[in-house]
N, C-alpha and C. Protein backbone atom coordinates (compact mmCIF):
# COMPACT_ATOMS: atom_id res chain seq x y z
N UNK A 1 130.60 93.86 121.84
CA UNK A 1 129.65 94.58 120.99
C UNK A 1 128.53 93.63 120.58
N UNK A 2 127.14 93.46 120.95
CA UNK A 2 126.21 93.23 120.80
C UNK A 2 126.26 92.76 119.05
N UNK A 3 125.72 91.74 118.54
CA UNK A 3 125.51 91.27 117.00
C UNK A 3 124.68 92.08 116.60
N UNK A 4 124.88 92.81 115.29
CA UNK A 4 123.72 93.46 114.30
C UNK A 4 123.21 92.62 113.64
N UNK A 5 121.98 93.07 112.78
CA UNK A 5 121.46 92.02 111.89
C UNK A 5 121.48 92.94 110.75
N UNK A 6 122.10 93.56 110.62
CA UNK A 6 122.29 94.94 109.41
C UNK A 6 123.48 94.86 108.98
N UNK A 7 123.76 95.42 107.70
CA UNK A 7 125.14 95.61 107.15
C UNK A 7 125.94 96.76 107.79
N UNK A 8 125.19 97.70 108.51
CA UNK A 8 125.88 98.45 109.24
C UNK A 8 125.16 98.97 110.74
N UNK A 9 126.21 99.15 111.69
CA UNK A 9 125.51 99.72 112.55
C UNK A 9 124.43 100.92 113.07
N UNK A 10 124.11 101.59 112.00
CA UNK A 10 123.51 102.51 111.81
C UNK A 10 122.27 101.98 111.13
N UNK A 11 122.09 101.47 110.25
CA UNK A 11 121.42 100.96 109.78
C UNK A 11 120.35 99.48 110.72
N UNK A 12 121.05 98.55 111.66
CA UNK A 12 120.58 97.98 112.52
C UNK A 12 119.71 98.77 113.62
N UNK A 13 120.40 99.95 114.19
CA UNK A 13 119.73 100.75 115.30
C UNK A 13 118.71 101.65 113.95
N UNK A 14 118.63 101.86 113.21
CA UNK A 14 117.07 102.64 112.43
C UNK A 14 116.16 100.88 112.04
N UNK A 15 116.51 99.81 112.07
CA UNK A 15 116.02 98.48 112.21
C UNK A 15 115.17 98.12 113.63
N UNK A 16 116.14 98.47 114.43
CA UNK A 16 115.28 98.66 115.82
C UNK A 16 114.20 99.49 116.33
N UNK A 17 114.63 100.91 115.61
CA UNK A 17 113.74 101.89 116.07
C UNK A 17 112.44 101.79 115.71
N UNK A 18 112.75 101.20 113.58
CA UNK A 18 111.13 101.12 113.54
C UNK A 18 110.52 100.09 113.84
N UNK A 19 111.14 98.85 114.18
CA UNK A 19 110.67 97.60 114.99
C UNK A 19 109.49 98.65 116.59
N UNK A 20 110.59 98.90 117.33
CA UNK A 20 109.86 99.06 118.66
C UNK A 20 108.45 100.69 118.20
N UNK A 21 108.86 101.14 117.31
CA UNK A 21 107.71 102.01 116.79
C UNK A 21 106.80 101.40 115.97
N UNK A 22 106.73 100.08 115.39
CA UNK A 22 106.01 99.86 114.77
C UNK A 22 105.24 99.05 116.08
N UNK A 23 105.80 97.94 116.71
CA UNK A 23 105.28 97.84 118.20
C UNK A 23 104.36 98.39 118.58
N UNK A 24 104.79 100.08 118.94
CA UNK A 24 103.50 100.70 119.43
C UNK A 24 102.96 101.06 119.07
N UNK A 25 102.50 101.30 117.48
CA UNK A 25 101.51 101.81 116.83
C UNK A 25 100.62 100.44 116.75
N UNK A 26 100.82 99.30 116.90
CA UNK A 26 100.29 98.30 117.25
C UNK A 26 99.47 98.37 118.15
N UNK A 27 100.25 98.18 119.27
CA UNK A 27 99.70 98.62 120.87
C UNK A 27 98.41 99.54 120.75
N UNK A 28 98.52 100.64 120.60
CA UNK A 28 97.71 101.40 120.23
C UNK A 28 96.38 101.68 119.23
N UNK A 29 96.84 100.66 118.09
CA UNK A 29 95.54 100.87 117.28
C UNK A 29 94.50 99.81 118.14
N UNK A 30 95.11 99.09 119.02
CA UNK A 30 94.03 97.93 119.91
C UNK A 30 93.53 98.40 120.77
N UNK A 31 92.85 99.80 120.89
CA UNK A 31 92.47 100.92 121.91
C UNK A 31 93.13 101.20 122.79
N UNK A 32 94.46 100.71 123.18
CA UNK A 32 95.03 101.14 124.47
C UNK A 32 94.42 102.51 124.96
N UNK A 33 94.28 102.88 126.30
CA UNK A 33 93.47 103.78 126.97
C UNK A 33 95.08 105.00 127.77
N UNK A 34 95.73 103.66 127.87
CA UNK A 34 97.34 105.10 128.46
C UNK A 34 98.16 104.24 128.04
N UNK A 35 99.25 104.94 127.72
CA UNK A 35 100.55 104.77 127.29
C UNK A 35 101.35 103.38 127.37
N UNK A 36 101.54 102.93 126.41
CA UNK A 36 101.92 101.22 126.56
C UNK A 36 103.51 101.78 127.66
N UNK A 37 103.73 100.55 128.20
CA UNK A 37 105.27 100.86 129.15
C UNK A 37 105.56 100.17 128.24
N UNK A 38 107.68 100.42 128.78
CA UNK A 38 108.31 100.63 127.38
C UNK A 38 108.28 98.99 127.80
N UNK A 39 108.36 98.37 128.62
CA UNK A 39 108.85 96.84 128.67
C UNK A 39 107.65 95.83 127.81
N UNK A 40 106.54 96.33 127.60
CA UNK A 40 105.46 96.14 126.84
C UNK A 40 105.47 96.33 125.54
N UNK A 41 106.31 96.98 124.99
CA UNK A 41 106.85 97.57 123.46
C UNK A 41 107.57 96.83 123.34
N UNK A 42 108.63 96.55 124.48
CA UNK A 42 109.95 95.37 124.22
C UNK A 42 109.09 93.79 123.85
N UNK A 43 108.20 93.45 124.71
CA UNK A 43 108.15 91.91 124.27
C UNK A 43 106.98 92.02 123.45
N UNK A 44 106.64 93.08 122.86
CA UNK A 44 105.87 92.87 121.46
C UNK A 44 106.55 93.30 120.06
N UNK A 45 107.84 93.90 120.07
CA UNK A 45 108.57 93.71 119.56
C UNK A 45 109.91 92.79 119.42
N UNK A 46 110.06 91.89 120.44
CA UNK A 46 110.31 90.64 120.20
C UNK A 46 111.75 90.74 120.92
N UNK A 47 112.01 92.71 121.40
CA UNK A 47 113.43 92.61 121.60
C UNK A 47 113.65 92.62 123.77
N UNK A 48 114.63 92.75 123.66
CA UNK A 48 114.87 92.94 125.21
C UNK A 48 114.55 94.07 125.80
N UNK A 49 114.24 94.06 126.92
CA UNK A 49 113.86 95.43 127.39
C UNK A 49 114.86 96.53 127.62
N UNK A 50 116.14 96.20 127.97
CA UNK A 50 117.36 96.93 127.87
C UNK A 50 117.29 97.75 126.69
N UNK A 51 117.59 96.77 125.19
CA UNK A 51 117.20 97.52 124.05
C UNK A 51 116.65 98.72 124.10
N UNK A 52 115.21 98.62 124.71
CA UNK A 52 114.46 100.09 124.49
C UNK A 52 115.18 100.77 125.35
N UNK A 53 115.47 100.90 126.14
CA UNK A 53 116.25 102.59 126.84
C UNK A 53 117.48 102.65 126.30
N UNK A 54 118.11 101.71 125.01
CA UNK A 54 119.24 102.50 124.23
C UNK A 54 118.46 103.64 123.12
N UNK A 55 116.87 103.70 123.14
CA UNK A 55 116.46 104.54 121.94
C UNK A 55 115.39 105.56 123.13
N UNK A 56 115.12 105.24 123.70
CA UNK A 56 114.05 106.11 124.94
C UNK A 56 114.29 105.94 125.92
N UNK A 57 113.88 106.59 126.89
CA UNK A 57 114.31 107.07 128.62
C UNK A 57 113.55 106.70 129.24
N UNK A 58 111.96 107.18 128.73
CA UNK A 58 110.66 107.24 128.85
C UNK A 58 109.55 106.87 128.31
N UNK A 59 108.21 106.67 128.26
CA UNK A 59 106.98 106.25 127.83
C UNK A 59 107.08 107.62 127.00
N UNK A 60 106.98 108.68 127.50
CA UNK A 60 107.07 110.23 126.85
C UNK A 60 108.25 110.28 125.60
N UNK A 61 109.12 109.69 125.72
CA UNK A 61 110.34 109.80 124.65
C UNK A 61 109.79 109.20 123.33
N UNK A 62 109.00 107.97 124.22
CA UNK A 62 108.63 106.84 123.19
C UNK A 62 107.57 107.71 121.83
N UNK A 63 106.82 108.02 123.17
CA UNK A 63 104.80 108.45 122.39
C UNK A 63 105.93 110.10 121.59
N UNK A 64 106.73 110.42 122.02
CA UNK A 64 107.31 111.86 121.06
C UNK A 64 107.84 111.58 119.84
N UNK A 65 108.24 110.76 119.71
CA UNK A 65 109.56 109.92 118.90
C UNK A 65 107.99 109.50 117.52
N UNK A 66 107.06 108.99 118.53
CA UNK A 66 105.76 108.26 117.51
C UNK A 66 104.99 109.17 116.94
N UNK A 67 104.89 110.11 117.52
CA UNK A 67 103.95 111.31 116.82
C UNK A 67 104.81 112.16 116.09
N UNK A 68 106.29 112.39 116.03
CA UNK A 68 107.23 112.23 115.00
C UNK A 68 106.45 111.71 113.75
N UNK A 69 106.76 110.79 113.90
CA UNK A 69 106.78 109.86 113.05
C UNK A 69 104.87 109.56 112.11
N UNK A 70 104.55 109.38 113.32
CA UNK A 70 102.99 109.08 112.37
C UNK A 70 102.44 110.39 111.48
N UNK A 71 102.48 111.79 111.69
CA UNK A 71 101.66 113.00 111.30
C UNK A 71 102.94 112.45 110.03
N UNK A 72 103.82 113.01 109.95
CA UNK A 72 104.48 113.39 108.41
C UNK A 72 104.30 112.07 107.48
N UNK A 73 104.48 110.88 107.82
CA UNK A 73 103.64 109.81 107.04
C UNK A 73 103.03 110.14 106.48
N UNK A 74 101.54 110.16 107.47
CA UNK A 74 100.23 110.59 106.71
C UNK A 74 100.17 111.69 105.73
N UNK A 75 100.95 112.81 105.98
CA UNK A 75 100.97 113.90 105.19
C UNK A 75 101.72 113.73 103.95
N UNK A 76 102.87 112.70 103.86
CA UNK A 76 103.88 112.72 102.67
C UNK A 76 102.41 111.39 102.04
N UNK A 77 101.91 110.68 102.41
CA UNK A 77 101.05 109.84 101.51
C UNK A 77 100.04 110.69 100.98
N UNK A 78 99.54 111.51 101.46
CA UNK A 78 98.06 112.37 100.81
C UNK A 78 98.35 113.48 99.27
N UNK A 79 99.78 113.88 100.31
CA UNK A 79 100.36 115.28 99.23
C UNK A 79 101.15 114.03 98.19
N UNK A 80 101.57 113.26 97.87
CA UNK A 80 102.08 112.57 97.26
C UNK A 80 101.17 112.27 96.29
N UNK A 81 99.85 111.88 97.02
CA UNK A 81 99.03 111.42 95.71
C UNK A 81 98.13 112.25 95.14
N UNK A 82 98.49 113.12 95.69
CA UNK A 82 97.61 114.42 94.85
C UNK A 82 99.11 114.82 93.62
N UNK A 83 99.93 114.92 93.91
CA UNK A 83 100.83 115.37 93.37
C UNK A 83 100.72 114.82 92.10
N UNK A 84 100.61 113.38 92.09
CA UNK A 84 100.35 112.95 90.54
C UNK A 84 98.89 112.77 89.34
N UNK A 85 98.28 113.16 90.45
CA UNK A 85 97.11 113.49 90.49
C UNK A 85 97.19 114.27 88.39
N UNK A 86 95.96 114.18 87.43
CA UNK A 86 96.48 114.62 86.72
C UNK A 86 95.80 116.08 86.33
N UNK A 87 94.69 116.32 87.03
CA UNK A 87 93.67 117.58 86.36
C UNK A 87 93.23 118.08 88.44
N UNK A 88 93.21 119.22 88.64
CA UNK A 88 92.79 119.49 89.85
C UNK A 88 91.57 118.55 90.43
N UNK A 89 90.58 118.23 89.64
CA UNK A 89 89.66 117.75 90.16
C UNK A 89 90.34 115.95 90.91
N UNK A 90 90.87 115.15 89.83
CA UNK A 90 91.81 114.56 90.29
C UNK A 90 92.43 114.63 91.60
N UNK A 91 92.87 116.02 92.05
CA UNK A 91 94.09 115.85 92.94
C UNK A 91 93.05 115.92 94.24
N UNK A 92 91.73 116.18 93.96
CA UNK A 92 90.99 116.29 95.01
C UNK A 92 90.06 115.00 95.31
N UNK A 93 89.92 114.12 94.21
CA UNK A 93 89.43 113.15 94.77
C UNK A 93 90.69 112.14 95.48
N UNK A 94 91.87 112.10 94.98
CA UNK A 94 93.12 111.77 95.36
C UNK A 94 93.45 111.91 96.90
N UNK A 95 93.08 113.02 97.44
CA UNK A 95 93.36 113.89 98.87
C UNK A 95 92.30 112.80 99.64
N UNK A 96 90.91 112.70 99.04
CA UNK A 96 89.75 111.87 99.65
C UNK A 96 89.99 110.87 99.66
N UNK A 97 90.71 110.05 98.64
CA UNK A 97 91.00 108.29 98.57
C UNK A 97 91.55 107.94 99.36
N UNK A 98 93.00 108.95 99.02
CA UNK A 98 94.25 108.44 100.25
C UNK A 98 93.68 108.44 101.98
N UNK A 99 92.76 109.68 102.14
CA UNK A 99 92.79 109.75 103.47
C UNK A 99 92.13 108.25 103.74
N UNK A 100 91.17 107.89 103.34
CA UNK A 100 90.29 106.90 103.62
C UNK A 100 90.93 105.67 103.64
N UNK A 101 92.08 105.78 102.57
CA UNK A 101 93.06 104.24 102.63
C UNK A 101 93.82 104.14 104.08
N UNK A 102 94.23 105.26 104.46
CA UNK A 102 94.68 105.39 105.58
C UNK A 102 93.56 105.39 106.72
N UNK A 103 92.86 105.66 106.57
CA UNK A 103 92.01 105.29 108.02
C UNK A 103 91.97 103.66 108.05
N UNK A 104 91.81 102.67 106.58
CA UNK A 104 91.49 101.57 107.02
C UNK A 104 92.53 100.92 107.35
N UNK A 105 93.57 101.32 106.65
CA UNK A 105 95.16 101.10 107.75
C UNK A 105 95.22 100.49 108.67
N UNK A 106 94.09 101.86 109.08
CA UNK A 106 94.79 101.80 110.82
C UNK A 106 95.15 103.43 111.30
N UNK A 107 95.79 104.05 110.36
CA UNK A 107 96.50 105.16 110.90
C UNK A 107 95.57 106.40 111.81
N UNK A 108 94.34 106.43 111.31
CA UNK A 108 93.39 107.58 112.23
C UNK A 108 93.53 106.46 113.48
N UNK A 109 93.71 105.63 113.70
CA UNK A 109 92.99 105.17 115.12
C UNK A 109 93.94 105.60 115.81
N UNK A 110 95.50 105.26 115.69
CA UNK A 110 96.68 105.48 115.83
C UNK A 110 96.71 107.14 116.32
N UNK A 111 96.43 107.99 115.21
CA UNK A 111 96.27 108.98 115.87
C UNK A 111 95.60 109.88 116.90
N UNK A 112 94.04 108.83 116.38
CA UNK A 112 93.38 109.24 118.03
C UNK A 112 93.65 108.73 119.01
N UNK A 113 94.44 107.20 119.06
CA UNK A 113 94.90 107.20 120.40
C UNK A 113 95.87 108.02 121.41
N UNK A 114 96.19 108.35 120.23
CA UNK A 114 97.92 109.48 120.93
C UNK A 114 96.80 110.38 121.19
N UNK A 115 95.91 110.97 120.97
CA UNK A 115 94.90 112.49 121.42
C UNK A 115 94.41 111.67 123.04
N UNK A 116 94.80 110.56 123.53
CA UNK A 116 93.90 109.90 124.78
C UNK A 116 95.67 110.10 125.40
N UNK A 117 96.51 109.13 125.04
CA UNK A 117 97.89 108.66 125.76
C UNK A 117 98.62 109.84 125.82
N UNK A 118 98.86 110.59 124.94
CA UNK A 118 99.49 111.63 125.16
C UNK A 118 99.34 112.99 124.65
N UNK A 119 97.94 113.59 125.09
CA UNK A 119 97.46 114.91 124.59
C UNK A 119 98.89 115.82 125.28
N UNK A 120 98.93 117.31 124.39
CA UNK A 120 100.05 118.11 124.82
C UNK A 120 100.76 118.82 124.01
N UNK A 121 101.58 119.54 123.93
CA UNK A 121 101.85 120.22 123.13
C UNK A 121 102.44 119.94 121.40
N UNK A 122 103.40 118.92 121.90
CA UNK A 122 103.80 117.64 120.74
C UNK A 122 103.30 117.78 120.00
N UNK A 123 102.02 116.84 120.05
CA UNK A 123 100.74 116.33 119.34
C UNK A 123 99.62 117.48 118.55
N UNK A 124 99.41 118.91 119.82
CA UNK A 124 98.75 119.96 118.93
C UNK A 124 99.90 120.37 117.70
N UNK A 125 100.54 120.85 118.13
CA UNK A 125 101.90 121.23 117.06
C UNK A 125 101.68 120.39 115.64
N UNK A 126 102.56 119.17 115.74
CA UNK A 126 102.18 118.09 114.61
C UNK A 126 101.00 117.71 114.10
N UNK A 127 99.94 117.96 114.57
CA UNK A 127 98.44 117.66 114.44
C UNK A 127 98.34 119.27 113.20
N UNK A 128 98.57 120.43 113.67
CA UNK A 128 98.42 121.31 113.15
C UNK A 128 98.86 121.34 111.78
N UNK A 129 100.31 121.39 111.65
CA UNK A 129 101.66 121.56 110.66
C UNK A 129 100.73 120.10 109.76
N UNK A 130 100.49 119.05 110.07
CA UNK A 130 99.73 118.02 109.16
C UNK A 130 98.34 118.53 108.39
N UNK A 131 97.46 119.23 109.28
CA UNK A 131 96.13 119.78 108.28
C UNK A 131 96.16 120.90 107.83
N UNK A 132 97.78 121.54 108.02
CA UNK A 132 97.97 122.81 106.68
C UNK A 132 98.38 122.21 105.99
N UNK A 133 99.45 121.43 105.84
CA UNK A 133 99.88 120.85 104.58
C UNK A 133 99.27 120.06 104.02
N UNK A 134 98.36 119.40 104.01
CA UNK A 134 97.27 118.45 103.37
C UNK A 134 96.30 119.74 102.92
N UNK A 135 95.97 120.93 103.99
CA UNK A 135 94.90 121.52 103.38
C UNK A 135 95.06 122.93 102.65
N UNK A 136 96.42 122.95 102.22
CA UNK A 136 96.75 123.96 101.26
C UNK A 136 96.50 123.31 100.05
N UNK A 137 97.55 122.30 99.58
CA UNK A 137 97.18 121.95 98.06
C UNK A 137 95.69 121.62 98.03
N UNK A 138 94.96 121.14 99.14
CA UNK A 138 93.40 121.06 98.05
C UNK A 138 92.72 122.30 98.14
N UNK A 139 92.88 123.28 99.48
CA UNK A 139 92.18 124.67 98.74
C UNK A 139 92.59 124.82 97.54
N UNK A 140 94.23 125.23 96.97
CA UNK A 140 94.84 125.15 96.04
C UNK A 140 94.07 124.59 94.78
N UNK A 141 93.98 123.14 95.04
CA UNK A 141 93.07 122.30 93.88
C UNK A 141 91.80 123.03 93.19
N UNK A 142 91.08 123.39 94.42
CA UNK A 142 89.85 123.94 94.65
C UNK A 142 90.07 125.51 93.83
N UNK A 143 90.77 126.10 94.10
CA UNK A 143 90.97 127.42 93.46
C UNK A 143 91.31 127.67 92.24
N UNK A 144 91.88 126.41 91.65
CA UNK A 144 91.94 126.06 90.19
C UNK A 144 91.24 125.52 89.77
N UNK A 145 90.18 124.72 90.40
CA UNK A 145 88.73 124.21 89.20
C UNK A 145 88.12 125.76 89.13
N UNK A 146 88.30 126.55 90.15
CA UNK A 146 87.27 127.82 90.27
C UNK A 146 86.42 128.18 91.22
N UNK A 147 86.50 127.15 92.17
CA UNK A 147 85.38 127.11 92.95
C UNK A 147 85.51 128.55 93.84
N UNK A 148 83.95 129.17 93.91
CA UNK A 148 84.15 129.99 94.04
C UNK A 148 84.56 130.91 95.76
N UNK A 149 84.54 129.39 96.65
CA UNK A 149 84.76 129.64 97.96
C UNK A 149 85.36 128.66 98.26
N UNK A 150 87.09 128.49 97.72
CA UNK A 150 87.39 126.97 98.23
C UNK A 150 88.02 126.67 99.48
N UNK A 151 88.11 127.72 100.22
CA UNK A 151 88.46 127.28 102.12
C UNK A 151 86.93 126.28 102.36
N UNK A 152 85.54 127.28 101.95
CA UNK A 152 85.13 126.76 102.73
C UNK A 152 84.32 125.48 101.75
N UNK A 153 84.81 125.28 100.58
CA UNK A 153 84.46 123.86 100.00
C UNK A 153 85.73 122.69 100.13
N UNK A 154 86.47 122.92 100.69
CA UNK A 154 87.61 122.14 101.45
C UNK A 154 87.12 121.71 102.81
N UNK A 155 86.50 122.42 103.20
CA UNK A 155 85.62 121.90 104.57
C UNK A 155 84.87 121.26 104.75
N UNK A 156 84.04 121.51 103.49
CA UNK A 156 82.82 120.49 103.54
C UNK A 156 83.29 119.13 103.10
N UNK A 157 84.52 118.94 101.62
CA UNK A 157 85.05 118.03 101.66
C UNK A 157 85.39 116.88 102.83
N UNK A 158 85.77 118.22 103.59
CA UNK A 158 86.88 117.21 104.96
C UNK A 158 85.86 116.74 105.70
N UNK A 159 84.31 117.25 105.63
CA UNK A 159 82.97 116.34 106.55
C UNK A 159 82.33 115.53 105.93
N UNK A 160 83.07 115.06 104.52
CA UNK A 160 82.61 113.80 103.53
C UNK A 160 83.44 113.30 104.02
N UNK A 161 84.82 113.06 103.80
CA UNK A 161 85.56 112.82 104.67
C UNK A 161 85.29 111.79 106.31
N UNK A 162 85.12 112.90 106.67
CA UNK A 162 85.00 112.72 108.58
C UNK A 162 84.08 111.41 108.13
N UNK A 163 82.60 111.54 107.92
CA UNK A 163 81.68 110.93 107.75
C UNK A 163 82.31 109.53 107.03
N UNK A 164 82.62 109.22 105.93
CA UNK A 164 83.39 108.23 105.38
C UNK A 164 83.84 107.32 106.27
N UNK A 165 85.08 108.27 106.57
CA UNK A 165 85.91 107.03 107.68
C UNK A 165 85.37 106.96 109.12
N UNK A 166 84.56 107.31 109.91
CA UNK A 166 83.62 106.87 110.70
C UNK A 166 82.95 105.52 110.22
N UNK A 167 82.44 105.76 109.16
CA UNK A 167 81.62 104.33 108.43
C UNK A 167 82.87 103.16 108.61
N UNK A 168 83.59 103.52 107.58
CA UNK A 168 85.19 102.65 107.99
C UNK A 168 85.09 101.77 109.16
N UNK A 169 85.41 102.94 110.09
CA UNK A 169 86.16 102.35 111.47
C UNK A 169 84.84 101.56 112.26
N UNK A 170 83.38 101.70 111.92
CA UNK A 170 82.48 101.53 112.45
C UNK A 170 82.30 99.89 111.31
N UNK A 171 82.96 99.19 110.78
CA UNK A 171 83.04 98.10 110.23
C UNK A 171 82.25 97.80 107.87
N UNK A 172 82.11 98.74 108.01
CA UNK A 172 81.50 99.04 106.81
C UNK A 172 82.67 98.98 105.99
N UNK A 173 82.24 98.20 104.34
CA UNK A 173 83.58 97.57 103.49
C UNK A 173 83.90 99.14 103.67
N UNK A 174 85.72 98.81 103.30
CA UNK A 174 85.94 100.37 102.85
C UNK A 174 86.33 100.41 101.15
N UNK A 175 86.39 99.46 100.24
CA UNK A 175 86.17 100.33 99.11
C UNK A 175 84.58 99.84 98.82
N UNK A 176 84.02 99.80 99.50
CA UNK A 176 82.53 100.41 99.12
C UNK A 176 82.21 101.73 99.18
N UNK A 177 82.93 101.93 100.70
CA UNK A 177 82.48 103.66 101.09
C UNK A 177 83.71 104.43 100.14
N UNK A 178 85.07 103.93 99.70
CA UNK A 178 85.38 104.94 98.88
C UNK A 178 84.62 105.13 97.65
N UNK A 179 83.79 104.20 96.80
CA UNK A 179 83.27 104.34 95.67
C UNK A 179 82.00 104.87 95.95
N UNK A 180 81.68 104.70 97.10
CA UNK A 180 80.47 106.00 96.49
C UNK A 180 80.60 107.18 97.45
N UNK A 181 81.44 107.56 98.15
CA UNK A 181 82.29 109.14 98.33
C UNK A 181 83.16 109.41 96.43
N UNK A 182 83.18 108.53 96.26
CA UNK A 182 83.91 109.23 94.56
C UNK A 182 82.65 109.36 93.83
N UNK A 183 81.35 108.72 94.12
CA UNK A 183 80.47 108.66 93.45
C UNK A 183 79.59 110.08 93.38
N UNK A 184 79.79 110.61 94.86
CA UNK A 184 78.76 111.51 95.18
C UNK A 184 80.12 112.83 94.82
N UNK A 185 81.14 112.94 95.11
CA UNK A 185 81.99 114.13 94.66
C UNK A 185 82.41 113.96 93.06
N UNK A 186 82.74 112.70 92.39
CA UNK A 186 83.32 113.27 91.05
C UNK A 186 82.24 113.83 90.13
N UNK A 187 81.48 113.89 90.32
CA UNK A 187 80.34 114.86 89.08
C UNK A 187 80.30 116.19 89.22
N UNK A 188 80.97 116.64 90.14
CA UNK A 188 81.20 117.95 90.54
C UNK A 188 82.75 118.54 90.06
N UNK A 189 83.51 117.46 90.77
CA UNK A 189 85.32 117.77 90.38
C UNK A 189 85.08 117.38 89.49
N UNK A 190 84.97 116.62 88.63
CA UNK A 190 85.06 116.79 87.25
C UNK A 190 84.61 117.40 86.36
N UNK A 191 83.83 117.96 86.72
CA UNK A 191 82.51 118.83 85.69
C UNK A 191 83.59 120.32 85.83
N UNK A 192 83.86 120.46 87.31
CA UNK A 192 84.98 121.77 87.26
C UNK A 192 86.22 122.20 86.36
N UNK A 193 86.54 120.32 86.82
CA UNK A 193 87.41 120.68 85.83
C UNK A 193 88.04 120.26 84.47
N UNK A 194 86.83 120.30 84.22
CA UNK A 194 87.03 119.97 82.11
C UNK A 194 87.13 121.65 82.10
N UNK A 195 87.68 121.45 80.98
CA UNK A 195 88.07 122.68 80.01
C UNK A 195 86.41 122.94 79.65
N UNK A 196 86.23 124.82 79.51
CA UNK A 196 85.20 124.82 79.10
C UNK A 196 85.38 124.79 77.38
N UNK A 197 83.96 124.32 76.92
CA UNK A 197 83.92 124.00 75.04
C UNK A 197 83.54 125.35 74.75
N UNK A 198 83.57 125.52 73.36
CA UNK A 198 83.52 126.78 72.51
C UNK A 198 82.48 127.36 72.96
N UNK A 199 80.99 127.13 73.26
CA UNK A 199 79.78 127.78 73.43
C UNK A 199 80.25 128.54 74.94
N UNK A 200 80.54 127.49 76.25
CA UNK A 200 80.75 128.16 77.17
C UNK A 200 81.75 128.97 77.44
N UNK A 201 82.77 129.19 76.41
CA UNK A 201 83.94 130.11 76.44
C UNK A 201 83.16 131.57 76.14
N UNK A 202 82.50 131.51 75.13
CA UNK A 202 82.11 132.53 74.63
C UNK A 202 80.49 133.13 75.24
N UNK A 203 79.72 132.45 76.10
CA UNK A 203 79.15 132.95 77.18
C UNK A 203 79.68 133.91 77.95
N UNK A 204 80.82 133.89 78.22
CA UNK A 204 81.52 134.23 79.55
C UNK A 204 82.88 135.25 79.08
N UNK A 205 82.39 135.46 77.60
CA UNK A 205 83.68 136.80 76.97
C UNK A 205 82.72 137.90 76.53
């Protein structure tokens, strides 16, 4: 029986897995153009190449196993920090921060590489199930400041957004570009969502 480096064997093989997955999200954020081979995952993860076909078969097992893995990440970090988020307007600049922390990550590149290495059904699927669940709670958000069309002010969000982390990935500081994407949206989310004062309550009764 092969030595663990874990207190249990179960625990060593989920040691390995995210070793050779963290590997290729490596591989990949360095533009790879097609699919790292698995013996290429092995000596950048430091292990034997045998190793990898006790967890994959295939390059395909590998890139399935990774797009697993990368969409619900991203999605448990965004909805997470909206969650504590404390006033809607909050949970929407929250949705904008996180994404952007994550692009400088690394993680958008990661994911556009898998849209080059392994476009297909996988990837639409998980790609999908990731921008409903990120883009329910901020319509959501949006529908509780009031806004009065928030599908499609969630959209425009998501092309402050787009635009943002382009700047990002195109070498521009990134908490520069988050502070003034908070600069140019919080006078709005916040203005939504303060409580209205006595004069504007009674405008509107």
């Amino acid at each position: 029986m092969p030595r663990i480096s874990a207190p249990t064997v179960a625990e060593h093989r989920a040691a390995q897995l995210r070793t050779l997955l963290d590997a290729t999200r490596a591989i990949l954020a360095e533009g790879a153009e097609q699919a790292p081979a698995l013996a290429e995952v092995a000596a950048r993860a430091g292990l034997a190449r045998s190793s990898v076909y006790q967890y994959f078969r295939s390059r395909q097992d590998l890139l399935d196993a990774l797009i697993q893995d990368v969409f619900p990440r991203w999605s448990e970090r965004v909805t997470e920090a909206m969650r504590v988020a404390p006033t809607p307007g909050e949970r929407v600049l929250a949705y904008v921060d996180t994404n952007l922390r994550l692009v400088f990550e690394g993680e958008h590149a990661i994911a556009r590489a898998l849209t080059v290495v392994a476009p297909g059904r996988e990837l639409d699927e998980k790609s999908g199930i990731m921008h409903r669940q990120m883009l329910d709670p901020l319509v959501g958000a949006l529908a509780e400041m009031g806004a009065p069309a928030p599908e499609t002010t969630a959209e425009l969000i998501n092309a402050v957004v787009y635009a943002a982390s382009k700047m990002i990935e195109s070498g521009s500081d990134e908490r520069d570009i988050r502070a003034r994407t908070r600069e140019l949206l919080a006078p709005y989310l916040t203005a939504s969502s303060a409580p209205a004062g006595p004069r504007e309550r009674s405008d509107h009764t």
